[in-house]
Protein backbone atom coordinates (compact mmCIF):
# COMPACT_ATOMS: atom_id res chain seq x y z
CA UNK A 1 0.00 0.00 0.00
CA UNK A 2 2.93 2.31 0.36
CA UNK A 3 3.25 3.26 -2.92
CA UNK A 4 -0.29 4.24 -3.53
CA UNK A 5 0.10 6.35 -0.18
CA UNK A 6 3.02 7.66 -1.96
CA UNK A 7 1.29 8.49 -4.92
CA UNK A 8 2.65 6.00 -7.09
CA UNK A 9 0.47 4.30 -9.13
CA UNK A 10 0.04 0.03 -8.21
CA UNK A 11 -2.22 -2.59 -9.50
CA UNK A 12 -4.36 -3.31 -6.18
CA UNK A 13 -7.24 -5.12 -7.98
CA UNK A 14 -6.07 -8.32 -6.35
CA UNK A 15 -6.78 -7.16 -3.06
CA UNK A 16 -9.27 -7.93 -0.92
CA UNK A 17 -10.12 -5.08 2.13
CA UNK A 18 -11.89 -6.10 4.85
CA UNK A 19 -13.11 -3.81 7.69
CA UNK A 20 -15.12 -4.82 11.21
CA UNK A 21 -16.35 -2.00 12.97
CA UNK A 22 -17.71 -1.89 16.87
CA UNK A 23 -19.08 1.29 17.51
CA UNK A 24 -22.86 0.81 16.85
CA UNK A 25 -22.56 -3.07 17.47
CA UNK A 26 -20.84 -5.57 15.06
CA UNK A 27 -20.97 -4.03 11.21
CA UNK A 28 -18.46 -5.96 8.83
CA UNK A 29 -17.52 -4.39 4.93
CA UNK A 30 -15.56 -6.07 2.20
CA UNK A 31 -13.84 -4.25 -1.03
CA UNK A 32 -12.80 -6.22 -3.89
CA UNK A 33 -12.43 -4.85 -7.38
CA UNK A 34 -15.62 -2.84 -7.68
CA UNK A 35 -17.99 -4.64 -5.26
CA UNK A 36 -18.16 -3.60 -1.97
CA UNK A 37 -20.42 -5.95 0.55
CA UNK A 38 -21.71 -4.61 3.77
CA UNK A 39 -23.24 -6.57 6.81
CA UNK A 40 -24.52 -3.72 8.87
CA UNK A 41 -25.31 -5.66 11.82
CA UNK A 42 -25.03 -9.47 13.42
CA UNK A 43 -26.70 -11.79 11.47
CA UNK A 44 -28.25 -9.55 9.27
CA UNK A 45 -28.13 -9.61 5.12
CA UNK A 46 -25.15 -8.38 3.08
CA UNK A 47 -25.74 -5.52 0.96
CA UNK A 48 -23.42 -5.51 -2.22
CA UNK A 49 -22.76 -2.38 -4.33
CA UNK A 50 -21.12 -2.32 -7.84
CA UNK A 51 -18.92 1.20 -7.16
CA UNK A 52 -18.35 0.94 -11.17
CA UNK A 53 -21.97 2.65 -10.85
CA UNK A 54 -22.35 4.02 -7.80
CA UNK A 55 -22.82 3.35 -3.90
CA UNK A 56 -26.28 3.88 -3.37
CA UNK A 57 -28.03 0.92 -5.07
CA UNK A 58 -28.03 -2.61 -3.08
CA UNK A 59 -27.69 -5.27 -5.63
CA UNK A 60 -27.29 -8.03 -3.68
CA UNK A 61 -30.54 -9.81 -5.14
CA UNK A 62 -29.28 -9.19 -9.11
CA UNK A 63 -25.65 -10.85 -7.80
CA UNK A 64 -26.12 -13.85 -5.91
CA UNK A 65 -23.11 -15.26 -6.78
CA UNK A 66 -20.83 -12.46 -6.01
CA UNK A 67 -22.77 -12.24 -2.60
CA UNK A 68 -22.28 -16.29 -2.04
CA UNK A 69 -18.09 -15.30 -2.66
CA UNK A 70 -18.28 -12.25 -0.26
CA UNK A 71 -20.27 -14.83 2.32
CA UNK A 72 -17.45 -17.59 1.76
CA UNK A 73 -14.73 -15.21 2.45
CA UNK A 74 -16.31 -13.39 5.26
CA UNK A 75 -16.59 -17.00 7.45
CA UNK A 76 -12.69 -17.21 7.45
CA UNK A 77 -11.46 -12.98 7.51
CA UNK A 78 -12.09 -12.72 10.98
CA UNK A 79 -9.84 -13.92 14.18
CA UNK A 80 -11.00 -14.22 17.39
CA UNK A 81 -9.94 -11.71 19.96
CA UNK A 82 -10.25 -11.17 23.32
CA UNK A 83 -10.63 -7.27 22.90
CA UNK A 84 -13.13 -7.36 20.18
CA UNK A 85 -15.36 -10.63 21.19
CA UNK A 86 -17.73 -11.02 18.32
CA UNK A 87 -19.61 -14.35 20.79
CA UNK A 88 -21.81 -15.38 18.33
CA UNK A 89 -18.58 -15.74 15.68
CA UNK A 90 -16.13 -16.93 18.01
């Protein structure tokens, strides 16, 4: 990533970003390419945007596929930890 900080141009697209976030209970988001996936709570339905077209439109139901990927990938991103317990993940 240090050359993009740097300004450098750098072929990211085969990275995947993945993102938990605790402050308004457990949300989880996933970047890859031009899809971006978003669980916004526990247990609750991933949204998935195509940010080729913008970030506004939830097209999970038009992509089941890419949703089923973003699914399988999101059962093994996370480790536990002791200072951010998930319970019903760990």
């Amino acid at each position: 990533m240090l050359p993009s900080i740097l300004g450098d141009s750098q072929d990211l697209s085969d990275r995947t970003l993945y993102w938990e976030f605790f402050e308004s209970g457990f949300q989880q988001t996933v970047r890859q390419d031009d899809w971006k996936a978003v669980r916004l709570k526990l247990g609750g339905p991933l949204e998935l945007y195509d940010l080729s077209k913008d970030e506004e439109h939830n097209v999970a139901a038009q992509h089941p596929k890419v949703v089923a990927n973003f699914e399988a990938y999101l059962i093994t991103a996370r480790s536990a930890s002791r200072n951010w317990p998930v319970e019903e993940l760990d």
